[in-house]
C-alpha atoms as a PDB file:
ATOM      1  CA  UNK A   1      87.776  82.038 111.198  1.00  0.00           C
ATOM      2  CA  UNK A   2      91.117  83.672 111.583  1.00  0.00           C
ATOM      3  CA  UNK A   3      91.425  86.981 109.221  1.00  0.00           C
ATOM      4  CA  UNK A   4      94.729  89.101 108.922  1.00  0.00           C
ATOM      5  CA  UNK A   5      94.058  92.836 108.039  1.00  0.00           C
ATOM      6  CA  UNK A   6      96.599  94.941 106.268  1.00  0.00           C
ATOM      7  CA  UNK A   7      96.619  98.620 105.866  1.00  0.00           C
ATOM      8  CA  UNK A   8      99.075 100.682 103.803  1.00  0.00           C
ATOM      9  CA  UNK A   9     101.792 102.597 105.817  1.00  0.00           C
ATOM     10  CA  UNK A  10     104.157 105.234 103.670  1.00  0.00           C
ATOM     11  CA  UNK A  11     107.008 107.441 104.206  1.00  0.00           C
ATOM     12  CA  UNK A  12     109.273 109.180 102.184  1.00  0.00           C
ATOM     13  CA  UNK A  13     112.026 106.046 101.936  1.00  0.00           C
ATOM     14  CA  UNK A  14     110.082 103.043 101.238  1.00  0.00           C
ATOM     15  CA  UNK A  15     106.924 101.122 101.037  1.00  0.00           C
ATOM     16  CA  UNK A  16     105.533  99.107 104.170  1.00  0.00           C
ATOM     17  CA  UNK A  17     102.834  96.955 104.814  1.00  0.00           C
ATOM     18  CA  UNK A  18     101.686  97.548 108.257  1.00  0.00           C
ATOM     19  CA  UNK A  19      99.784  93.874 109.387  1.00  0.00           C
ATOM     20  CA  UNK A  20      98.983  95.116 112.880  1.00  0.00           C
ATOM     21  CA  UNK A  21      96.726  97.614 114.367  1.00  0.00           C
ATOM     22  CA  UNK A  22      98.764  99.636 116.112  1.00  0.00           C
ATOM     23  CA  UNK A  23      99.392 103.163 116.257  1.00  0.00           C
ATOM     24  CA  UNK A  24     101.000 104.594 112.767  1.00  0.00           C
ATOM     25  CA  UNK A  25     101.564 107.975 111.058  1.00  0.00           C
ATOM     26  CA  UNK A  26      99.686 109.037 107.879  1.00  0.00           C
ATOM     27  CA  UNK A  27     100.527 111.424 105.680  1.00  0.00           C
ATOM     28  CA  UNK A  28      97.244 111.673 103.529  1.00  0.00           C
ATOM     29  CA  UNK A  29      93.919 111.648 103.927  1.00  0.00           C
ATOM     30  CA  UNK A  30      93.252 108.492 102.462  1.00  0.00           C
ATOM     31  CA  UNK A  31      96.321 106.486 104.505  1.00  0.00           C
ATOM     32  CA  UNK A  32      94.583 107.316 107.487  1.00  0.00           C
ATOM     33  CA  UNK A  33      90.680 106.517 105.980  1.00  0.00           C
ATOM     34  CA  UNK A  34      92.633 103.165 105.676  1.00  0.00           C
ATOM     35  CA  UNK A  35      94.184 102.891 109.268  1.00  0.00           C
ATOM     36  CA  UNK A  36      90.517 103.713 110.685  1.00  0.00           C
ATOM     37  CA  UNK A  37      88.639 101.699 107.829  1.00  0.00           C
ATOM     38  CA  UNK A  38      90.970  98.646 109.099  1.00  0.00           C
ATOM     39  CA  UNK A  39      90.308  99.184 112.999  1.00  0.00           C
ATOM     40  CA  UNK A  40      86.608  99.384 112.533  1.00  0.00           C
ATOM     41  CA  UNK A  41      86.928  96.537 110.343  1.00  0.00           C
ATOM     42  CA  UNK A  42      88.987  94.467 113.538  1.00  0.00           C
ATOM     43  CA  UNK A  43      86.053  95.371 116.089  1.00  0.00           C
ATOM     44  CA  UNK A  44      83.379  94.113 113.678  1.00  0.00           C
ATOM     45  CA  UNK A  45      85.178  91.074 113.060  1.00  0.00           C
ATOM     46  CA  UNK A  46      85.760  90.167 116.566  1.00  0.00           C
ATOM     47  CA  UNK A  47      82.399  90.871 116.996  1.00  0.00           C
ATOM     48  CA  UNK A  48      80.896  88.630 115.047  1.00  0.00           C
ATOM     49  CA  UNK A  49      82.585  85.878 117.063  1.00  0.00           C
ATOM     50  CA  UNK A  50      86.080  85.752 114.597  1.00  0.00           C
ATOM     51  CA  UNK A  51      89.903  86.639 115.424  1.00  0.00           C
ATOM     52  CA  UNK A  52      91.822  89.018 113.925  1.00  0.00           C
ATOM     53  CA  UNK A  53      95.604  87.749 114.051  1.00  0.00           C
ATOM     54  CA  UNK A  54      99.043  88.807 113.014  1.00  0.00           C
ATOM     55  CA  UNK A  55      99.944  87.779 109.581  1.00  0.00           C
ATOM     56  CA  UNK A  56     103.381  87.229 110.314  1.00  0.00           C
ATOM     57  CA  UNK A  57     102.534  85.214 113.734  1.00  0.00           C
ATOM     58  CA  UNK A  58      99.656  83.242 112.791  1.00  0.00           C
ATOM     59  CA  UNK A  59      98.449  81.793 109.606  1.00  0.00           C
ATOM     60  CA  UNK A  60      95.001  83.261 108.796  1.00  0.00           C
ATOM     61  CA  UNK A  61      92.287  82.050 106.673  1.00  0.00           C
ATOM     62  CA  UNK A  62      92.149  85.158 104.710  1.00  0.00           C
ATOM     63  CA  UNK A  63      93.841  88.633 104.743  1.00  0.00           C
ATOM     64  CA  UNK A  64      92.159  91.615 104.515  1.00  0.00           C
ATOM     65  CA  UNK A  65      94.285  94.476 102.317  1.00  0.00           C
ATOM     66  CA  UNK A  66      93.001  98.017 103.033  1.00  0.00           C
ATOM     67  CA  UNK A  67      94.398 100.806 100.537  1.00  0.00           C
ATOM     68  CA  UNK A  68      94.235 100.601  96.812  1.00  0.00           C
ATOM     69  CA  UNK A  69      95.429  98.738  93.906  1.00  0.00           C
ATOM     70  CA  UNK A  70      99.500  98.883  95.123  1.00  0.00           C
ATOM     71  CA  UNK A  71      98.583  98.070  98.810  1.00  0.00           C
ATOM     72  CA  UNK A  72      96.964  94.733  97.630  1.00  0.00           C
ATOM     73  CA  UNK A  73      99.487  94.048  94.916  1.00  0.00           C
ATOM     74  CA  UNK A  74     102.515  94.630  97.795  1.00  0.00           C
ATOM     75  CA  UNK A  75     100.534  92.718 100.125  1.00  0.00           C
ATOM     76  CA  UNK A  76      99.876  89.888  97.799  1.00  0.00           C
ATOM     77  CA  UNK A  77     103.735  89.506  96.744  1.00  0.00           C
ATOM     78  CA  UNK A  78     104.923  89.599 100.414  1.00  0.00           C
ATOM     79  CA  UNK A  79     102.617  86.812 101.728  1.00  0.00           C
ATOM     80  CA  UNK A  80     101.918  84.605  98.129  1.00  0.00           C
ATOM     81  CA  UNK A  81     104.013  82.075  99.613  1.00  0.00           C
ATOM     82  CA  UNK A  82     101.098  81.307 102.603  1.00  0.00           C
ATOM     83  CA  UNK A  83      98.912  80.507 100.106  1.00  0.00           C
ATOM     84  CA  UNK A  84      96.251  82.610 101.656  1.00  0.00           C
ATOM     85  CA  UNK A  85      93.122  84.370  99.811  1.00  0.00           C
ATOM     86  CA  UNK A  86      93.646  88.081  99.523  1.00  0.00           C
ATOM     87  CA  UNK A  87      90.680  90.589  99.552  1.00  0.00           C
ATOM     88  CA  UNK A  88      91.187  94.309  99.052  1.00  0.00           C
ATOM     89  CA  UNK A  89      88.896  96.738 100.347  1.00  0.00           C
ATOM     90  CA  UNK A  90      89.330  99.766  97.694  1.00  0.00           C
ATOM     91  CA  UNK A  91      91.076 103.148 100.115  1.00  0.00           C
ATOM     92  CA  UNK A  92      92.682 103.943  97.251  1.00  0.00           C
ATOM     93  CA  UNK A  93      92.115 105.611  93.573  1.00  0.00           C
ATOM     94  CA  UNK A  94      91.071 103.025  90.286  1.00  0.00           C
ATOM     95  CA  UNK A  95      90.747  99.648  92.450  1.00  0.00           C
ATOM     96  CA  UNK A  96      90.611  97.399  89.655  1.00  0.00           C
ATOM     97  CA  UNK A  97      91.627  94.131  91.180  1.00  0.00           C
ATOM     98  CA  UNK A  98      90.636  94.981  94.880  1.00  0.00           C
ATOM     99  CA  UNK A  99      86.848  93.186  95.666  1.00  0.00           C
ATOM    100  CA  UNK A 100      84.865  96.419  97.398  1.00  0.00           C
ATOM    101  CA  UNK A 101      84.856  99.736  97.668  1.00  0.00           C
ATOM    102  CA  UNK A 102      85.839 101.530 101.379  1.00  0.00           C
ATOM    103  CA  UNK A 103      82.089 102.491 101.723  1.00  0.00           C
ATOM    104  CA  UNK A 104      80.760  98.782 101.342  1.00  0.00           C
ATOM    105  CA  UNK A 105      83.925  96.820 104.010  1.00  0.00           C
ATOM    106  CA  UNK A 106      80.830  96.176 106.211  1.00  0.00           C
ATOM    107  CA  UNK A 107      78.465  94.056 103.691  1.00  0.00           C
ATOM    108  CA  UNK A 108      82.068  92.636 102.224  1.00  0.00           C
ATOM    109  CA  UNK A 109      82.892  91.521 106.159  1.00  0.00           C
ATOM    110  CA  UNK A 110      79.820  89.922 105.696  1.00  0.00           C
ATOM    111  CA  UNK A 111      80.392  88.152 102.865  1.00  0.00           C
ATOM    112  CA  UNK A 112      83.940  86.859 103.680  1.00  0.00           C
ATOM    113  CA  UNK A 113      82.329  85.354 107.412  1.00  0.00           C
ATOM    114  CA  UNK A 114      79.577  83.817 105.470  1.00  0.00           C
ATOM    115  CA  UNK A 115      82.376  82.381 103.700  1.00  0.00           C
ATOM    116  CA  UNK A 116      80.266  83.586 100.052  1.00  0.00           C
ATOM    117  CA  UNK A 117      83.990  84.193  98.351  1.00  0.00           C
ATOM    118  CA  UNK A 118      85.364  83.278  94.551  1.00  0.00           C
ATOM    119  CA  UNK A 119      88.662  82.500  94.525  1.00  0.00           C
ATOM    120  CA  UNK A 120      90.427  83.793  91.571  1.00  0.00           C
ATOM    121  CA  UNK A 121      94.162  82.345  91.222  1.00  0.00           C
ATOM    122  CA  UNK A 122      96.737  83.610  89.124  1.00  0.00           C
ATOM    123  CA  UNK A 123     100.271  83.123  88.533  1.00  0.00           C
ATOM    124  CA  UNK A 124     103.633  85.171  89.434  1.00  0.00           C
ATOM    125  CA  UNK A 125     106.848  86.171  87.580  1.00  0.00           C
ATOM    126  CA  UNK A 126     109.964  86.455  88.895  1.00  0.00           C
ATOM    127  CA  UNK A 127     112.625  88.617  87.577  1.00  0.00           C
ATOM    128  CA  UNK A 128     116.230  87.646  88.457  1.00  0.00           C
ATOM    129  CA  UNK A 129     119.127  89.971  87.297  1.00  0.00           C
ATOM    130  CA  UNK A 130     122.263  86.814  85.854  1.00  0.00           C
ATOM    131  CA  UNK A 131     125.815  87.399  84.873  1.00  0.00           C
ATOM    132  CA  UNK A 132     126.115  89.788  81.855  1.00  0.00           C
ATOM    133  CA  UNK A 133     128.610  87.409  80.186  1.00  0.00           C
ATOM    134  CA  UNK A 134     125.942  84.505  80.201  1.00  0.00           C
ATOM    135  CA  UNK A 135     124.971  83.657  76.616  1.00  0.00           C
ATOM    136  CA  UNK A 136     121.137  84.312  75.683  1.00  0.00           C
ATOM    137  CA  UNK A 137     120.330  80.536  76.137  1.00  0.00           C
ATOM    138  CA  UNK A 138     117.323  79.723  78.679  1.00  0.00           C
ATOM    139  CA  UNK A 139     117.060  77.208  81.506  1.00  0.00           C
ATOM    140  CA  UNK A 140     113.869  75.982  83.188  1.00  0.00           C
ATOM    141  CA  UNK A 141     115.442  74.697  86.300  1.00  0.00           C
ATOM    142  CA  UNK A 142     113.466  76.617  89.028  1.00  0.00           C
ATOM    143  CA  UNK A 143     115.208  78.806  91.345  1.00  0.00           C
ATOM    144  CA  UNK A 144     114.784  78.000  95.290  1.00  0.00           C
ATOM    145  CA  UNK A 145     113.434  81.073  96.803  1.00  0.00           C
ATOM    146  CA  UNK A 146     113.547  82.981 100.188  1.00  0.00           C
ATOM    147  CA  UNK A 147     109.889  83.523 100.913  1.00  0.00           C
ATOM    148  CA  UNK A 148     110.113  86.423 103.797  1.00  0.00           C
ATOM    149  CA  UNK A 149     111.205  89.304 101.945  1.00  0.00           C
ATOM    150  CA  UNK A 150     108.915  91.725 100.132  1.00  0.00           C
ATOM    151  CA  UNK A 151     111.442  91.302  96.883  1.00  0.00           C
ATOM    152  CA  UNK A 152     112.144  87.366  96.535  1.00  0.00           C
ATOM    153  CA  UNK A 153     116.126  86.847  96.214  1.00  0.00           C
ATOM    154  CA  UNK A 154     117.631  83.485  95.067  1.00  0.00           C
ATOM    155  CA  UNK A 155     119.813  81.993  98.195  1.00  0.00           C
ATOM    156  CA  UNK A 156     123.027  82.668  97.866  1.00  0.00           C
ATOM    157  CA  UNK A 157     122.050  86.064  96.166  1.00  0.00           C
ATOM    158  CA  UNK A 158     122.472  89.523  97.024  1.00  0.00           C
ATOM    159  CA  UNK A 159     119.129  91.188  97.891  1.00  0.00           C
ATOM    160  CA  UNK A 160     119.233  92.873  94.491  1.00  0.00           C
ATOM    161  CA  UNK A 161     119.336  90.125  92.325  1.00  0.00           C
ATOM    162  CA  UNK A 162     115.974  88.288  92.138  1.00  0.00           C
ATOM    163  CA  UNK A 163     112.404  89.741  92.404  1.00  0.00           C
ATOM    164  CA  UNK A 164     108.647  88.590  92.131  1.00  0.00           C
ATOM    165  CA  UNK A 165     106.131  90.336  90.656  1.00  0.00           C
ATOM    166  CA  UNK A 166     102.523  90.425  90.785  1.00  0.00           C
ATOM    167  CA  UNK A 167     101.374  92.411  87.968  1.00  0.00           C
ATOM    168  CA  UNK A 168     104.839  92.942  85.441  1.00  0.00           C
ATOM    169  CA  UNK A 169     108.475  93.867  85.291  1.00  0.00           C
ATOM    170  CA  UNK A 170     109.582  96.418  83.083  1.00  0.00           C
ATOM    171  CA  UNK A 171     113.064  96.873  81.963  1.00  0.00           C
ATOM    172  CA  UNK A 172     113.251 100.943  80.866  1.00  0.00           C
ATOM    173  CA  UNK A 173     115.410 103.646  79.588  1.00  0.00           C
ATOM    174  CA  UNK A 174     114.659 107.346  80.850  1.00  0.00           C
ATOM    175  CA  UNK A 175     117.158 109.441  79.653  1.00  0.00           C
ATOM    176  CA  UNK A 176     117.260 108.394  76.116  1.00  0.00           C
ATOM    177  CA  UNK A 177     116.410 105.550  73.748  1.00  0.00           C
ATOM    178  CA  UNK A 178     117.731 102.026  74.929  1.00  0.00           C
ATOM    179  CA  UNK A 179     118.238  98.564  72.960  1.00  0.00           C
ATOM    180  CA  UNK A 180     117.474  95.690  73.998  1.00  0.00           C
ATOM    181  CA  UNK A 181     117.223  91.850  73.120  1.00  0.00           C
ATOM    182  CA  UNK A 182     114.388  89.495  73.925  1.00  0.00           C
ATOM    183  CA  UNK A 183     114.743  85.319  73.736  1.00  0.00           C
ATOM    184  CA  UNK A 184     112.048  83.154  74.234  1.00  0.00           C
ATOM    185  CA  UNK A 185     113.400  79.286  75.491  1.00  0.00           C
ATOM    186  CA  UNK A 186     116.931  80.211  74.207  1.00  0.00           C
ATOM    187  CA  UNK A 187     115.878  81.612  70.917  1.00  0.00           C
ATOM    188  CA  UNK A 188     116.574  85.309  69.747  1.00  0.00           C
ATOM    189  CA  UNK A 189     113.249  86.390  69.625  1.00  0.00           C
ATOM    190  CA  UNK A 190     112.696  90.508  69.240  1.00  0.00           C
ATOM    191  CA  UNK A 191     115.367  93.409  69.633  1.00  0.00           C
ATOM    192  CA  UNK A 192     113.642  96.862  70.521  1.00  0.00           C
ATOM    193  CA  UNK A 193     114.801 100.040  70.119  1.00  0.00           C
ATOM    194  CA  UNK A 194     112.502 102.239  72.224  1.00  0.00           C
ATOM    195  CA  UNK A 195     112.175 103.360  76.436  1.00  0.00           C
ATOM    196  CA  UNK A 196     111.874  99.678  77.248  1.00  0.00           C
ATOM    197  CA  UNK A 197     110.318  96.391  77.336  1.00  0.00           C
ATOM    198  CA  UNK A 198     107.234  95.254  79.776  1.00  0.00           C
ATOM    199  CA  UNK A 199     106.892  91.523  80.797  1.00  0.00           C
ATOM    200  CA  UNK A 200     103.853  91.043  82.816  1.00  0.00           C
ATOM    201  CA  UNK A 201     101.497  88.587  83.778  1.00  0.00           C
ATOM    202  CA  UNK A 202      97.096  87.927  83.049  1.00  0.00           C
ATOM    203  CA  UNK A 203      96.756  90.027  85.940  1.00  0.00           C
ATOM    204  CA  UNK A 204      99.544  92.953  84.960  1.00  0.00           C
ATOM    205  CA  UNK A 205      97.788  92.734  81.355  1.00  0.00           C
ATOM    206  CA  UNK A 206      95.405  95.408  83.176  1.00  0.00           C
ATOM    207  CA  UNK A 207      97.946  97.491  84.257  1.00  0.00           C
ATOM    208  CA  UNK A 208     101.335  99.600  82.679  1.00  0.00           C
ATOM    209  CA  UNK A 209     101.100  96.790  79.720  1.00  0.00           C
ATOM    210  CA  UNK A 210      97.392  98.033  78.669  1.00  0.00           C
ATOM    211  CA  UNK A 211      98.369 101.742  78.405  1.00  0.00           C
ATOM    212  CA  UNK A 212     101.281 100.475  76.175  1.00  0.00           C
ATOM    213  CA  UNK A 213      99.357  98.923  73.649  1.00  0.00           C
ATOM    214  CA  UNK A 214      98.926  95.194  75.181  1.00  0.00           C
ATOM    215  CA  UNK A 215      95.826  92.908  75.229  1.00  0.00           C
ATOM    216  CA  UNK A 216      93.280  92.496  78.203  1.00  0.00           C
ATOM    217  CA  UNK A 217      93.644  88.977  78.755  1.00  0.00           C
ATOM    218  CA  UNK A 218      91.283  87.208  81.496  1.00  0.00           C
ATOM    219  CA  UNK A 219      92.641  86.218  85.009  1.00  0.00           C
ATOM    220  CA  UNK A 220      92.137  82.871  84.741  1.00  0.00           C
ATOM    221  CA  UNK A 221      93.948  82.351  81.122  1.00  0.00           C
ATOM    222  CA  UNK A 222      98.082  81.943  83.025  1.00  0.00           C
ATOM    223  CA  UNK A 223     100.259  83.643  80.737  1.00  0.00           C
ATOM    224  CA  UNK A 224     103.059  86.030  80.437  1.00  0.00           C
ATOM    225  CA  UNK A 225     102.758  88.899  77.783  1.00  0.00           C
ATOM    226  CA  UNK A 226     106.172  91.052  76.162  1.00  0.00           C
ATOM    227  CA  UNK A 227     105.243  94.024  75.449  1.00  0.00           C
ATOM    228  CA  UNK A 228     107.455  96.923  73.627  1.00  0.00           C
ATOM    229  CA  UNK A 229     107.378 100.560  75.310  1.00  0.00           C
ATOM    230  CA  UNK A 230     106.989 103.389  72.074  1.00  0.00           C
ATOM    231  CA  UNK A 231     109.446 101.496  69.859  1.00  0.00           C
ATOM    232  CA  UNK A 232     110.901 103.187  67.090  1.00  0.00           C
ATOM    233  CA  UNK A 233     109.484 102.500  63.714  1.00  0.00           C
ATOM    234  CA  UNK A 234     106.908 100.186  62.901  1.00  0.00           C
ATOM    235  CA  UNK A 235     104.822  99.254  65.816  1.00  0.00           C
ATOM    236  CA  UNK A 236     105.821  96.242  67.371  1.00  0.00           C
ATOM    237  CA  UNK A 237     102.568  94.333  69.042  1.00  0.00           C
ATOM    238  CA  UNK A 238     102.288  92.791  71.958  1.00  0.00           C
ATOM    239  CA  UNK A 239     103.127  88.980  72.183  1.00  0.00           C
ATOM    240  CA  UNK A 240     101.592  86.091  74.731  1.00  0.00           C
ATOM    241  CA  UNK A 241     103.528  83.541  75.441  1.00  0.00           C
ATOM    242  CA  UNK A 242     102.963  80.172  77.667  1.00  0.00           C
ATOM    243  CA  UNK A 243     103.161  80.907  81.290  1.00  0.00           C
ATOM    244  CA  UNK A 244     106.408  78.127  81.217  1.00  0.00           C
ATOM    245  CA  UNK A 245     107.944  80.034  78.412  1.00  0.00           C
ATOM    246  CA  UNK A 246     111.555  81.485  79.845  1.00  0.00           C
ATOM    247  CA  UNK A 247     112.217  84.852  78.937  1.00  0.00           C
ATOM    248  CA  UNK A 248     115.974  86.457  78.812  1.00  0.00           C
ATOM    249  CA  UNK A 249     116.175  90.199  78.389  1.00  0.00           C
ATOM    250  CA  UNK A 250     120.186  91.922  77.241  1.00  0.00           C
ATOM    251  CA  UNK A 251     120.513  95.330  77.562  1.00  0.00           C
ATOM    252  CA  UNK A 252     122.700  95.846  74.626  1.00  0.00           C
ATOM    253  CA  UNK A 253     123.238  99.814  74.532  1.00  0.00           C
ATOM    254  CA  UNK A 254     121.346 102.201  77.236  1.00  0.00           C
ATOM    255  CA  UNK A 255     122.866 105.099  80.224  1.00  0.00           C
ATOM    256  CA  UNK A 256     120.185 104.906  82.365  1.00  0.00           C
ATOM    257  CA  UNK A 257     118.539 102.093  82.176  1.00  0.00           C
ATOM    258  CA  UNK A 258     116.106 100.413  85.337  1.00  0.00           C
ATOM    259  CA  UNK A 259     114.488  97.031  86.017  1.00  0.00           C
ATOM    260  CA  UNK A 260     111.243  98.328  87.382  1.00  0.00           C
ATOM    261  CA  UNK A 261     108.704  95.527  89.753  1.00  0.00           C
ATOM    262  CA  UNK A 262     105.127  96.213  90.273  1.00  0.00           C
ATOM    263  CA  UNK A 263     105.777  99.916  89.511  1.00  0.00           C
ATOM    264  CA  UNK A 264     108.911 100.302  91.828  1.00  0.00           C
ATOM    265  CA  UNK A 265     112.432 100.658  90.811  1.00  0.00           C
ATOM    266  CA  UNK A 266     114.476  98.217  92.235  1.00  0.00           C
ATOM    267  CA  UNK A 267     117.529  98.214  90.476  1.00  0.00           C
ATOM    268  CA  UNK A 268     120.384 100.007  87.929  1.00  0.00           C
ATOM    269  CA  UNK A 269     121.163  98.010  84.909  1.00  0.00           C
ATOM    270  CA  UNK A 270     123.885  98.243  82.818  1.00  0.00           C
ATOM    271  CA  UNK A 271     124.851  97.409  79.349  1.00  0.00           C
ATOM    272  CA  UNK A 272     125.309  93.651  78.664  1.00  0.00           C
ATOM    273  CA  UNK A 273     123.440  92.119  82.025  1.00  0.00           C
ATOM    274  CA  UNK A 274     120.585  90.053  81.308  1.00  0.00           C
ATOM    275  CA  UNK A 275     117.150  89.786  83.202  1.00  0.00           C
ATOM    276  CA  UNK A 276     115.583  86.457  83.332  1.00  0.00           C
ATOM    277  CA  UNK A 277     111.897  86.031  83.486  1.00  0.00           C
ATOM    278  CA  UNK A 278     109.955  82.768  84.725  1.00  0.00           C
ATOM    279  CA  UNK A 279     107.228  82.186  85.882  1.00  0.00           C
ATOM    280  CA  UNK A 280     106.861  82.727  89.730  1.00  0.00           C
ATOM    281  CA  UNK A 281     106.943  79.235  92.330  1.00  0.00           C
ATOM    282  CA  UNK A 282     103.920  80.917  94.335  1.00  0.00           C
ATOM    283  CA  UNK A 283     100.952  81.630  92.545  1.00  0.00           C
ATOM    284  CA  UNK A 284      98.496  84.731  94.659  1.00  0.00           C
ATOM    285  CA  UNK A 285      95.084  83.913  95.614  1.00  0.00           C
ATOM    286  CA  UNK A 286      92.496  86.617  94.983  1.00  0.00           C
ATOM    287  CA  UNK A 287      89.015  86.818  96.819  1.00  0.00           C
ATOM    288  CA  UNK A 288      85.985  88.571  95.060  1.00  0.00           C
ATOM    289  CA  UNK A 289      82.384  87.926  96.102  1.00  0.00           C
ATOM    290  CA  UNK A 290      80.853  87.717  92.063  1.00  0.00           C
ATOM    291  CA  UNK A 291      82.294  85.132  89.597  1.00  0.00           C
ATOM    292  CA  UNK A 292      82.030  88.046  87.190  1.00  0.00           C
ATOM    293  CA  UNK A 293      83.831  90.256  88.896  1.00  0.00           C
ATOM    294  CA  UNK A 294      86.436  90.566  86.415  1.00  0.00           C
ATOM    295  CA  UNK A 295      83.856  91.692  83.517  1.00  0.00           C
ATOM    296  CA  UNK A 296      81.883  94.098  85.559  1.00  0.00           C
ATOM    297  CA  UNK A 297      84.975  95.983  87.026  1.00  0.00           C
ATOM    298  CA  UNK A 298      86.294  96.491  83.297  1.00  0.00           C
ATOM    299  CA  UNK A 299      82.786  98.550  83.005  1.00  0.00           C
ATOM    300  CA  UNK A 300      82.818 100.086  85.950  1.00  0.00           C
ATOM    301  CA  UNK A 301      86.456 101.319  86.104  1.00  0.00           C
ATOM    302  CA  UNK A 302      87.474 101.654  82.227  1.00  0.00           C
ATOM    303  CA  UNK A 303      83.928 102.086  80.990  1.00  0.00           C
ATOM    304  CA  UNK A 304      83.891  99.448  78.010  1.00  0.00           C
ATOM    305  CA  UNK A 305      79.993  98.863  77.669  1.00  0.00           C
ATOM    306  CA  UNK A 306      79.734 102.580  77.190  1.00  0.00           C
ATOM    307  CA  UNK A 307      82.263 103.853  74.856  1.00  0.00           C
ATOM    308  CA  UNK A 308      80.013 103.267  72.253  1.00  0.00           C
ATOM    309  CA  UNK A 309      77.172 105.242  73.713  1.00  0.00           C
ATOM    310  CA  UNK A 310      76.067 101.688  74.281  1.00  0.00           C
END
């Protein structure tokens, strides 16, 4: 068995994925838990008789994402297109979707080499920035994509045009109220007058579109989910939408207005461009070792059985 590990590397600019063991600076505590956590995790590995290879250099049979929730959601959208099982090892803070905590990587190693892994796959969304003179009428002819960046850009693209996403895209004001218009497959569907608009996916339902009012939908359900940030006036709820639905968000009147991916800004927008949403061409592959581990990490990390003194 081949096994790539992964271990979040930060600085002040940016947001790497370091895929190699070599030597790295940390500034936290818990960036360099996750360097040693990952080298301990190497020597284990190899010896139990298995390789630990290069991601980028050699295809492995799994990958191995040490941090938290980010690390493995980074990690995830930079390889999806290997089609490779990814199982994070919780370094970080919540660790909703990653499949063990830092304190259990040894009976987890175990697990993975005994090859006693659920796969749990789940779609993408891409977000790609068009002309701001385009009319709000949708196409569902898929865009080819350059796998090996981090942000996936349309050839023929500037960097900053076209992104994938793992858990959602949000489109948001912060200086003052924006407006914006939503169609669904060409058809005006929604205007909101509010800080923004969140279109995420099953997995991003348990993320940034949960603490604004969305649904918890189940991993396995594929859809994509619009939901409002604090509009004005009557609340507007949540909508989900088929997972081939096309999406086309105008930013009609806004100063300072961001398309935001996975929780990172990636982009300006400015009044009259148009985001299009589709569904992502990759889909991620997520390795747990319980076929309920969706349902038992909603207890554990948002405490649902017990809010009723239950």
């Amino acid at each position: 068995m081949k096994i790539g590990v992964v271990f979040k590397e930060e600085n002040k600019d940016d947001f790497k994925i370091k895929s190699s063991l070599r030597s790295s600076s940390f500034r936290t505590a818990g960036l360099k838990k996750a360097k040693e956590l990952a080298s301990e995790a190497k020597k284990y590995i190899e010896a139990k008789g298995h390789k630990v290879v290069e991601v980028e250099e050699s295809k492995p049979d799994y990958i191995l994402s040490f941090g938290g929730d980010g690390t493995l959601i980074h990690t995830a959208c930079q390889y999806a297109h290997l089609g490779i099982p990814f199982i994070g090892i919780n370094v970080g803070r919540l660790g909703f979707l990653t499949a063990a905590e830092g304190n259990d990587w040894q009976e987890a190693l175990d697990k993975l080499i005994a090859n006693k892994v659920f796969i749990s796959e789940r779609i993408t969304l891409e977000a790609k920035v068009v002309a701001g003179n385009e009319l709000l009428v949708a196409s569902k002819k898929p865009v080819t994509r350059n796998s090996s960046s981090l942000s996936l850009r349309a050839e023929g693209q500037s960097p900053e045009t076209s992104y994938r996403a793992v858990n959602e895209a949000a489109i948001k004001g912060f200086l003052r109220i924006i407006e914006l218009e939503i169609a669904v497959n060409g058809e005006k569907f929604l205007k909101v007058l509010g800080d923004g608009v969140i279109i995420s996916t099953q997995t991003g339902s348990t993320a940034y579109s949960l603490s604004s009012g969305g649904p918890i939908v189940d991993p396995h359900l594929d859809c994509l989910l619009i939901t409002p940030i604090n509009p004005i006036g009557l609340p507007i709820p949540s909508v989900v939408i088929s997972p081939d639905d096309v999406v086309l968000v105008k930013v009609v009147k806004g100063d300072d207005v961001s398309l935001i991916i996975d929780g990172q800004e990636h982009t300006k927008l400015k009044e009259g461009e148009i985001v299009k949403f589709t569904k992502g061409k990759h889909n991620v592959k997520f390795g747990y070792f319980d076929k309920q581990h969706f349902l038992k990490s909603l207890n554990a990390k948002f405490g649902l059985a017990g809010r009723f003194g239950g």
